[in-house]
Protein backbone atom coordinates (compact mmCIF):
# COMPACT_ATOMS: atom_id res chain seq x y z
CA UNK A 1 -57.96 -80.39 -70.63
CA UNK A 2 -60.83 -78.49 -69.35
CA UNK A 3 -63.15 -79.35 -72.08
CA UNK A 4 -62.60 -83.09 -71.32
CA UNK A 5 -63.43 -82.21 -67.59
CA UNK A 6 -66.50 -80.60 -68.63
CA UNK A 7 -67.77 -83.41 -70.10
CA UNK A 8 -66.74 -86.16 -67.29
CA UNK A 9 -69.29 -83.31 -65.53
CA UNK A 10 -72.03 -83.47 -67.88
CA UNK A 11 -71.86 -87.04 -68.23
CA UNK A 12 -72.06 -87.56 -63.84
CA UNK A 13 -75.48 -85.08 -64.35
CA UNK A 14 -76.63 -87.61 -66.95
CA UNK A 15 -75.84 -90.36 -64.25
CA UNK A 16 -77.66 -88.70 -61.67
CA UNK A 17 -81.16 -88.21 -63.41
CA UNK A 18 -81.04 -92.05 -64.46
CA UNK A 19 -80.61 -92.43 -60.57
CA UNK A 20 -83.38 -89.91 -59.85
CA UNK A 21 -85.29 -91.92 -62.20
CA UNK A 22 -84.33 -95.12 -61.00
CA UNK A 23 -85.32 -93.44 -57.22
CA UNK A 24 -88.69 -92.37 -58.40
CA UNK A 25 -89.61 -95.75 -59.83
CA UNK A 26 -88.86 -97.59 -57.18
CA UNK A 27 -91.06 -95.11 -54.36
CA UNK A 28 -93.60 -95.62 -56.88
CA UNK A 29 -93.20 -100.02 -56.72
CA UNK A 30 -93.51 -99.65 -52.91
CA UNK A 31 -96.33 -97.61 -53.08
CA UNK A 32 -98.45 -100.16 -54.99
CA UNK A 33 -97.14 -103.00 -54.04
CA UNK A 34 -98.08 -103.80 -50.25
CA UNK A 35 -96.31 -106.72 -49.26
CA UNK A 36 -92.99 -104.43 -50.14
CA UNK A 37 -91.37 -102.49 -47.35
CA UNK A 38 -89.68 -99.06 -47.89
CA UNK A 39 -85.72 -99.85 -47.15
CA UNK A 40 -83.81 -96.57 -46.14
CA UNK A 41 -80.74 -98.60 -45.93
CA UNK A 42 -80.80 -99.74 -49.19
CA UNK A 43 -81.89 -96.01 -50.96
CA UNK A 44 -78.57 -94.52 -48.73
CA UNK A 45 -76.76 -97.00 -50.32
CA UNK A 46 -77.74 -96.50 -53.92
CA UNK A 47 -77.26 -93.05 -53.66
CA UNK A 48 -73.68 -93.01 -51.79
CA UNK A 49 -73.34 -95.30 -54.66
CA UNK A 50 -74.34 -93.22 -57.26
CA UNK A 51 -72.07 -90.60 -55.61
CA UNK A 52 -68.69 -92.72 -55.68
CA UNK A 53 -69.48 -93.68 -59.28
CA UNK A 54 -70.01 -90.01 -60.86
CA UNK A 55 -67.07 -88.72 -58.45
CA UNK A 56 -65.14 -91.50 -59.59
CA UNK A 57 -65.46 -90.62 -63.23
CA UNK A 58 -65.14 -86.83 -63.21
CA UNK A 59 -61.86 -87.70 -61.09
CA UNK A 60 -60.18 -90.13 -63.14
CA UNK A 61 -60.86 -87.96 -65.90
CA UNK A 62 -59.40 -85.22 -64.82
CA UNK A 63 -56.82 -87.10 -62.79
CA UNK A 64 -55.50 -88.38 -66.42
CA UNK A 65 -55.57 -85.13 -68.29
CA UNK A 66 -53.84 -83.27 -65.22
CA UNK A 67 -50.89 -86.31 -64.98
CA UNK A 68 -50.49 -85.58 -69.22
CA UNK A 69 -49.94 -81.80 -68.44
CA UNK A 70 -47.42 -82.34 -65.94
CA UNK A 71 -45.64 -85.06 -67.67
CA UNK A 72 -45.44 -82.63 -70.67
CA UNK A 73 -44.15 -79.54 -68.68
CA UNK A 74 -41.07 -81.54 -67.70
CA UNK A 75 -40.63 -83.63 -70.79
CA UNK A 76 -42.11 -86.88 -70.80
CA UNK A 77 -44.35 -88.49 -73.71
CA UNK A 78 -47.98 -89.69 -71.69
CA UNK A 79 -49.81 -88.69 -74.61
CA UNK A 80 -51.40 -92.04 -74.21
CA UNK A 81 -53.27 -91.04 -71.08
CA UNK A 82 -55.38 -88.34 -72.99
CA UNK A 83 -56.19 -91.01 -75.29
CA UNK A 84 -57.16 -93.19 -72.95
CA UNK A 85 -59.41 -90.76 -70.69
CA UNK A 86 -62.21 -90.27 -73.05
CA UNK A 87 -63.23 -93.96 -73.82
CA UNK A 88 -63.02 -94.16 -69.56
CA UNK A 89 -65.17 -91.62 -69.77
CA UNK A 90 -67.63 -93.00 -71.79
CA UNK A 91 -67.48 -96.51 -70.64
CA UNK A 92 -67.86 -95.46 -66.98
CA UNK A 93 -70.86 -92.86 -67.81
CA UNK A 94 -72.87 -95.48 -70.13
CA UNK A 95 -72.10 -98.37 -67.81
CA UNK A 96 -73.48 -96.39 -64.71
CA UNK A 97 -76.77 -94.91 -66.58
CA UNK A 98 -77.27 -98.61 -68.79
CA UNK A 99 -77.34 -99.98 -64.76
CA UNK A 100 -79.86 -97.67 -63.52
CA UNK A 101 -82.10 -98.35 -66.85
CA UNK A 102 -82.41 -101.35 -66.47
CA UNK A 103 -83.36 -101.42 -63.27
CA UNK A 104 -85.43 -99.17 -63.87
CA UNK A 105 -87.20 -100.52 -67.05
CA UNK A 106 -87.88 -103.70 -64.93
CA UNK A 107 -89.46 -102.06 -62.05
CA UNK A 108 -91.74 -99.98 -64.57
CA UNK A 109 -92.77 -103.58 -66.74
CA UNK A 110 -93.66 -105.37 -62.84
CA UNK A 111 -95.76 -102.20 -62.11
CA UNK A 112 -97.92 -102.37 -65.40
CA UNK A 113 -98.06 -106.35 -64.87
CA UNK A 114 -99.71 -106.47 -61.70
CA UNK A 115 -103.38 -105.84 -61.86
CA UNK A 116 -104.24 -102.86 -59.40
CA UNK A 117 -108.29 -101.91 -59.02
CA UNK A 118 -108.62 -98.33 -58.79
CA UNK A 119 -112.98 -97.15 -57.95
CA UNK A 120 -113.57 -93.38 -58.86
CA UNK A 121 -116.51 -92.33 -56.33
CA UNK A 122 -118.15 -89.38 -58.21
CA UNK A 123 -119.73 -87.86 -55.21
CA UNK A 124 -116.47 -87.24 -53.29
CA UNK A 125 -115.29 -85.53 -55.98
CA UNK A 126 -114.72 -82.01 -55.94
CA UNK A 127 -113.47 -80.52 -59.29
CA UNK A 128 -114.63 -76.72 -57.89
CA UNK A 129 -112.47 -77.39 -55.51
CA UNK A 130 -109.37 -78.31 -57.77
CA UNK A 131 -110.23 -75.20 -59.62
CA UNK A 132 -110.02 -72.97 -57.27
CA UNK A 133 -106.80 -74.87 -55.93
CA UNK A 134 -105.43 -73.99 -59.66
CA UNK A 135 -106.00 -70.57 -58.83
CA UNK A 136 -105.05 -69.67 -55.44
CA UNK A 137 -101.53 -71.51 -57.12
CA UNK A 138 -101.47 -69.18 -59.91
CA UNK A 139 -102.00 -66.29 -57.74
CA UNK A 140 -99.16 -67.36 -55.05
CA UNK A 141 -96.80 -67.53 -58.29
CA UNK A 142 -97.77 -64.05 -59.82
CA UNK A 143 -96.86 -63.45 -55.91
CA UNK A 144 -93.88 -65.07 -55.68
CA UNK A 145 -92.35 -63.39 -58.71
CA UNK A 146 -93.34 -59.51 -57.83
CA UNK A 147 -90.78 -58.08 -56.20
CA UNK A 148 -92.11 -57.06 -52.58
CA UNK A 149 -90.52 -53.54 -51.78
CA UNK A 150 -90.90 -51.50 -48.34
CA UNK A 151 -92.75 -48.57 -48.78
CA UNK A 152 -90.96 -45.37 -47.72
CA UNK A 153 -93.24 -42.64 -46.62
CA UNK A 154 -90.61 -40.67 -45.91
CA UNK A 155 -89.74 -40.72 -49.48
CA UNK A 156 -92.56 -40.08 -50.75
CA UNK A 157 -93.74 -36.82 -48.92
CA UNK A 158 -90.59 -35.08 -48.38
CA UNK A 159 -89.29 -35.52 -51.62
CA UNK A 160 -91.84 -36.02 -53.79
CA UNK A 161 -93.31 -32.17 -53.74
CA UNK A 162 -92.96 -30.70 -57.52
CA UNK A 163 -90.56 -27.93 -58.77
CA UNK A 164 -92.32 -25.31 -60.91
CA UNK A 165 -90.62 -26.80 -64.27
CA UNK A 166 -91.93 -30.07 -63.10
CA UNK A 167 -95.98 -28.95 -63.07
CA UNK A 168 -96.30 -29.72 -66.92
CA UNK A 169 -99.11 -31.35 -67.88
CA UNK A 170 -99.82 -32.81 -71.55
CA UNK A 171 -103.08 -33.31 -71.89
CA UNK A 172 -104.95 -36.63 -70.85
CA UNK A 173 -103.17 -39.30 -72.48
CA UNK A 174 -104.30 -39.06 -76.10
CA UNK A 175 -100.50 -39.60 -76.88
CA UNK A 176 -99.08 -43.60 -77.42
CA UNK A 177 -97.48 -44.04 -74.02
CA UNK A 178 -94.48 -45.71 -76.29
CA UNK A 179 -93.61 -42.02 -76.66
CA UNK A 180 -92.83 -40.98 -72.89
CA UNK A 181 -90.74 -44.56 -72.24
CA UNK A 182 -87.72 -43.10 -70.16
CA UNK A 183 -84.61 -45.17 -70.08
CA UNK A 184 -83.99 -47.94 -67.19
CA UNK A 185 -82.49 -46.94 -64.21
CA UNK A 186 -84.59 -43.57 -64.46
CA UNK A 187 -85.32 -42.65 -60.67
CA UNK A 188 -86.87 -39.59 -61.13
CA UNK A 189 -84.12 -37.17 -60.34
CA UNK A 190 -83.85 -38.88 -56.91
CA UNK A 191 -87.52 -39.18 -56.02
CA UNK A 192 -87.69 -42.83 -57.00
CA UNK A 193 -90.55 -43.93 -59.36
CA UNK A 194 -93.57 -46.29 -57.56
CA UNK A 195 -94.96 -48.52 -60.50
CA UNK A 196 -98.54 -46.33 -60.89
CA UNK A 197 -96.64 -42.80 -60.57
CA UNK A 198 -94.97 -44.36 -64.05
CA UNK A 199 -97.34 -45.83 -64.94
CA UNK A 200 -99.73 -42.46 -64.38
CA UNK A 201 -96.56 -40.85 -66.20
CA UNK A 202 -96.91 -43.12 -69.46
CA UNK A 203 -100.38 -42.25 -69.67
CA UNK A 204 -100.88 -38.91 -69.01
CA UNK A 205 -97.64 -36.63 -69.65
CA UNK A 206 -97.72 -35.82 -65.96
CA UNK A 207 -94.46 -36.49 -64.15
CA UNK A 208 -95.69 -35.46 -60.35
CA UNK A 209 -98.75 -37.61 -58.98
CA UNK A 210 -100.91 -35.70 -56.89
CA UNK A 211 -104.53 -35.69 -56.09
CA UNK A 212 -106.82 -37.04 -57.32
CA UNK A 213 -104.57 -38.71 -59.26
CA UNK A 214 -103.13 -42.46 -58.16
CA UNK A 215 -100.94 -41.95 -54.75
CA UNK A 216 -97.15 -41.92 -54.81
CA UNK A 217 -97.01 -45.37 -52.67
CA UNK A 218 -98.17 -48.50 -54.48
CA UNK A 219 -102.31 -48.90 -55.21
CA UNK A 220 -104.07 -52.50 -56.10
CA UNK A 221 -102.55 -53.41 -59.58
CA UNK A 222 -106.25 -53.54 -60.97
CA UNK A 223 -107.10 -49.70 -59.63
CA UNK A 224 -104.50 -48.61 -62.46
CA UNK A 225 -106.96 -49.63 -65.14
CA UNK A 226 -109.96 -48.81 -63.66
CA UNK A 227 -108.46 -45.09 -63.40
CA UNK A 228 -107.31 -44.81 -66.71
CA UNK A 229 -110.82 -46.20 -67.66
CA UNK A 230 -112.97 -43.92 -65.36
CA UNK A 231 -110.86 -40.37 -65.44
CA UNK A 232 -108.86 -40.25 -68.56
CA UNK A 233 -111.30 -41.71 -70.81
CA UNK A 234 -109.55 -44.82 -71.85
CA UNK A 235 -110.79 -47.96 -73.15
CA UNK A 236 -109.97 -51.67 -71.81
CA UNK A 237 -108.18 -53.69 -74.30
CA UNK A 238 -106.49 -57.27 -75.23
CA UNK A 239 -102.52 -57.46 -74.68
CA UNK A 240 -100.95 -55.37 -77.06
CA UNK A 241 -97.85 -53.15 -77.82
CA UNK A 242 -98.22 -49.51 -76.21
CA UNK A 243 -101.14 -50.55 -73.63
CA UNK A 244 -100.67 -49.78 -69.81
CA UNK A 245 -101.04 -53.22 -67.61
CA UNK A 246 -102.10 -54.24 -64.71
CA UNK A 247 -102.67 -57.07 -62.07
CA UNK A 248 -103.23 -57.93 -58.79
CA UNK A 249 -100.46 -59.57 -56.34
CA UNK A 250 -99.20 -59.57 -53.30
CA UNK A 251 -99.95 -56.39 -51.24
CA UNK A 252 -100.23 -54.20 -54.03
CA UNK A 253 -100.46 -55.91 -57.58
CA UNK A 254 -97.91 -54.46 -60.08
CA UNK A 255 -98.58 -52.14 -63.39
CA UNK A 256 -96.62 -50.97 -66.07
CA UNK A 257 -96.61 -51.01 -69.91
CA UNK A 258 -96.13 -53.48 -72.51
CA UNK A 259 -93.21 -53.07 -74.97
CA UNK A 260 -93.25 -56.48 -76.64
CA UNK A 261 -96.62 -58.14 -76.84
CA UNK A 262 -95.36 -61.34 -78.71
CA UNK A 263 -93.16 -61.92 -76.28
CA UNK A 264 -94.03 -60.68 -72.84
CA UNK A 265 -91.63 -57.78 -72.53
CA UNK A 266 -92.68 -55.26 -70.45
CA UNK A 267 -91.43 -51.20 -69.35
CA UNK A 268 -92.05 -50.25 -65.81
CA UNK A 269 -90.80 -48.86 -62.17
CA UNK A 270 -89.95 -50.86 -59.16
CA UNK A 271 -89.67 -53.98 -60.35
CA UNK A 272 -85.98 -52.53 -59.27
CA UNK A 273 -86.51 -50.76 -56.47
CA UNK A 274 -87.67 -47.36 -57.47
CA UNK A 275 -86.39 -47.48 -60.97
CA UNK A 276 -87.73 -48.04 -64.40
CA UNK A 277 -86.55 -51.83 -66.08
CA UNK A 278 -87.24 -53.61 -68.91
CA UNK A 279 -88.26 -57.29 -68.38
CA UNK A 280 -89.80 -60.53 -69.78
CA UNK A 281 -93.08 -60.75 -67.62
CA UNK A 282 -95.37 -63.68 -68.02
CA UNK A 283 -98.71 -61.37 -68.57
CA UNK A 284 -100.77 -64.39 -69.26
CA UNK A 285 -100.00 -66.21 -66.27
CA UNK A 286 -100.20 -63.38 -63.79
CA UNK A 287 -103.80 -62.58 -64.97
CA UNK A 288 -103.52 -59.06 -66.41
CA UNK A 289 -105.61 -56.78 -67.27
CA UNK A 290 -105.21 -53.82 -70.06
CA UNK A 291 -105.89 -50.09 -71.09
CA UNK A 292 -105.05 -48.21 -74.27
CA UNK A 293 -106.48 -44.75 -75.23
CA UNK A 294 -108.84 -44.93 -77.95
CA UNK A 295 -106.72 -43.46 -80.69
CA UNK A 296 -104.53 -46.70 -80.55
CA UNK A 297 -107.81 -48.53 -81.18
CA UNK A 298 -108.43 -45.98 -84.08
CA UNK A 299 -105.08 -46.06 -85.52
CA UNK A 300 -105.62 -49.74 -86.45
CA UNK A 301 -109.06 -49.99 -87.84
CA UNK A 302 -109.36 -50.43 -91.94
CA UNK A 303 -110.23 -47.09 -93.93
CA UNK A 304 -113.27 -47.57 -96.04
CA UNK A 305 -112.58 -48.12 -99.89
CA UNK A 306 -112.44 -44.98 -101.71
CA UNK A 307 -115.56 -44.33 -103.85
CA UNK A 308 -114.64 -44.39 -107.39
CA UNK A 309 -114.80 -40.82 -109.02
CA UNK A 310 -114.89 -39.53 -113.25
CA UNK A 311 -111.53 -39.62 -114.15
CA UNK A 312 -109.86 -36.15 -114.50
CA UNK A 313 -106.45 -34.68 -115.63
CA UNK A 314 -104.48 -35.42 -112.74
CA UNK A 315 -102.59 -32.31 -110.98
CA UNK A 316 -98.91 -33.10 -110.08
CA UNK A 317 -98.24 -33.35 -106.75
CA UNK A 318 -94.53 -32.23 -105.08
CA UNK A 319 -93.34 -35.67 -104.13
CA UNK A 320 -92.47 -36.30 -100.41
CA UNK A 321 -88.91 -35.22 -98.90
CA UNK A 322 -87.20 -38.81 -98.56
CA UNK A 323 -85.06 -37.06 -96.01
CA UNK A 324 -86.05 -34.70 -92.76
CA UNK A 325 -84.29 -32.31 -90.72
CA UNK A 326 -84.93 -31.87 -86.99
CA UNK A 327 -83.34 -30.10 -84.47
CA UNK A 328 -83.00 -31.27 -81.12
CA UNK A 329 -84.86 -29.62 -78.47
CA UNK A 330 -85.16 -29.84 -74.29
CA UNK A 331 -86.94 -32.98 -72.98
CA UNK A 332 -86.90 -34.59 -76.66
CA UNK A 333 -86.09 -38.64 -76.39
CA UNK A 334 -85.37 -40.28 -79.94
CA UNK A 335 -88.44 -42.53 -79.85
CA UNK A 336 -90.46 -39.44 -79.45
CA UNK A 337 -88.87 -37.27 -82.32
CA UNK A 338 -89.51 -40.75 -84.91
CA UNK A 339 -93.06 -40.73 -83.88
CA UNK A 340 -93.48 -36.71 -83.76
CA UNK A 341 -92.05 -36.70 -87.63
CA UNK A 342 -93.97 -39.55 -88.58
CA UNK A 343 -90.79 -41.63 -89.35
CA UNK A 344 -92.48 -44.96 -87.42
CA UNK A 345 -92.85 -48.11 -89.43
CA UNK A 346 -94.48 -51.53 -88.63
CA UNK A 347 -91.36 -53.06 -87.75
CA UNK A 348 -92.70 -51.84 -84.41
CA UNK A 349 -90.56 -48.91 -82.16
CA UNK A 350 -88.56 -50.94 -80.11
CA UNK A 351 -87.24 -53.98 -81.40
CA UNK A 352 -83.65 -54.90 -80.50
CA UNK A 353 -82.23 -56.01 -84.25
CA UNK A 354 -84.80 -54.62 -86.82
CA UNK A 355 -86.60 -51.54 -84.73
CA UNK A 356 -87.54 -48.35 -85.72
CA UNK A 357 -85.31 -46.74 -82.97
CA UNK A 358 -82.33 -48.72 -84.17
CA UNK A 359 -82.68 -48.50 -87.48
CA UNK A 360 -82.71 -44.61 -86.92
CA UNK A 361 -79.75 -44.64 -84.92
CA UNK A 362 -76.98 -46.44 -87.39
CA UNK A 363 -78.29 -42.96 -89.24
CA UNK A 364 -77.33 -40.58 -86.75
CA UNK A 365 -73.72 -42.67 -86.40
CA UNK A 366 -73.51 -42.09 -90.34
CA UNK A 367 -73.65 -38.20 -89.08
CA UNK A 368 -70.65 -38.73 -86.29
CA UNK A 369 -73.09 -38.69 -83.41
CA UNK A 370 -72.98 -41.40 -80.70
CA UNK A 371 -74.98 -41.57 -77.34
CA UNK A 372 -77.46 -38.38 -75.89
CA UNK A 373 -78.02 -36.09 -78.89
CA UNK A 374 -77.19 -32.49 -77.23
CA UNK A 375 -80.23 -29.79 -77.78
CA UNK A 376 -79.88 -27.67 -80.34
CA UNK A 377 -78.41 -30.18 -82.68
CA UNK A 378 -79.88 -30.78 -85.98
CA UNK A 379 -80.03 -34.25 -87.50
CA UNK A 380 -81.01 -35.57 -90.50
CA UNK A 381 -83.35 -38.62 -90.99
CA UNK A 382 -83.79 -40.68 -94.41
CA UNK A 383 -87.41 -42.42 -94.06
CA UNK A 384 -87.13 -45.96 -93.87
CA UNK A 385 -88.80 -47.53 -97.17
């Protein structure tokens, strides 16, 4: 029954856009055509119309199938009724949208039939002007779709004051970032996460921001970059897995890093309020910019062809464990122990079906162990071939 009521809904949405069609046409017809007057009457009535005719199918529809279940809860045969409801269906759908068509169709042939003159003046036009229109819109929809949070100042110097096991730092962010990804809904034991305190975090190893490091509160998107650039040594670079972004919107811009290149999935902090998320994020559109460290850069260039030497008896080599043993220690995250024992592949870290990390973990479930790996566990890891 419900399926069939489904489709008496589909079939009224199909309805409306040939009237929305039919609508647009015709505003179009008056436009052009002068000696045609704009009829509010007339579009009311289409559209109450338009209204009776879809709520008139969806209810007879469903008006049949509900009359069949009744009759068969007490025993009498309207089977014919369910048989009859679909071809109602149809009839009423096609006859409403073949209606609007061809109303349609002829408004559209009387439009390209009457000769309109249409003079381009080249000196009132202003195509800077409608560039920098297609800007400022770009920018007010990178805008629009940053989230816009209150900064709490009270949050950020009252509770933001490191503990002495917190003052860690690990070096200047010569490490892929991939490696220090925390999990969403990470809020920093309570302290909340801004997006360039994570973002600082993913770079440099350092959990607390303080000077002259980026501020707690939120900084220009851009600045990110720059800093990474100017104090950490950094280089700019194209979109790509592992690199920290950055652009500017709204009061603030936005930064974080970019899990997914291909696909515009991105790792960073208060796109949910004071919280690290993973997200689709249209990079391209917003206008962002990029930083890696230079070993990323490194990692990917071709080595040089090795120079051909005499030939010599060769000296066996031990062949490579296919299987390592780790044991778990404080602060360790999985991603971090696959890249510190070299286990990483170019099926790429993160991907959901064919990832490193989740190609990894069906191995630890071979071992019986599910969810946070407790320190001091060893586990076993077969390299993937």
């Amino acid at each position: 029954m419900l399926d069939k009521i489904i489709a008496a809904a589909v079939g009224a949405g199909i309805l409306g856009s040939a009237y929305l069609l039919d609508l647009l046409i015709g505003i179009v017809k008056v436009i052009f055509t002068p000696d045609l007057k704009w009829s509010w009457k007339k579009m009311f009535q289409d559209l109450v119309k338009a209204i009776i005719w879809a709520t008139g199918v969806i209810g007879t529809v469903a008006l049949l199938e509900i009359t069949n279940w009744y009759a068969k809860k007490v025993g009498a045969d309207m089977s014919f009724l369910q048989d009859a409801s679909f071809p109602i269906l149809i009839a009423g759908i096609l006859g409403g949208v073949g209606w609007y068509l061809s109303n349609t169709i002829k408004n559209i042939v009387a439009f390209i039939n009457k000769k309109t003159d249409v003079k381009l003046d080249e000196s009132q036009a202003d195509y800077k002007g409608l560039t920098s229109d297609v800007i400022k819109t770009a920018k007010e929809i990178a805008e629009l779709i940053t989230p816009k949070h209150t900064v709490n100042n009270k949050q950020t110097d009252e509770k933001a004051e490191p503990t002495k096991e917190e003052i860690i730092e690990v070096g200047q962010g010569g490490d892929n970032p991939l490696s220090r990804r925390l999990p969403d809904g990470d809020n920093d034991y309570g302290k909340g996460w801004q997006c360039s305190k994570y973002a600082n975090y993913l770079a440099s190893g350092i959990r607390m921001n303080y000077a002259p490091h980026p501020d707690y509160g939120p900084c220009d998107g851009r600045a990110m970059v720059d800093y990474l650039v100017n104090k950490l040594g950094w280089v700019r670079c194209g979109k790509r897995t592992g690199a920290i972004f950055a652009y500017s919107a709204g009061a603030y811009g936005h930064t974080g890093m970019v899990i997914d290149a291909d696909k515009n999935i991105v790792n960073d902090a208060n796109w949910t309020p004071l919280r690290v998320s993973t997200h689709y994020l249209n990079l391209d559109a917003v206008g962002a910019v990029y930083a890696c460290p230079k070993s990323m850069l490194e990692a990917e260039k071709p080595k040089p062809a090795p120079v051909p030497t005499i030939a010599s008896t060769p000296v066996p080599q031990p062949a490579p464990s296919n299987e390592v043993s780790y044991t778990y220690q404080e602060g360790d995250t999985f991603g971090a122990v696959i890249l510190k024992l070299g286990l990483q592949t170019n099926h790429g870290l993160w991907d959901k079906d064919n990832g490193d990390v989740a190609f990894y973990t069906n191995q630890l479930h071979e071992q019986g162990i599910y969810g946070n790996i407790p320190v001091g566990t060893t586990i076993k890891l077969r390299r993937r071939q």
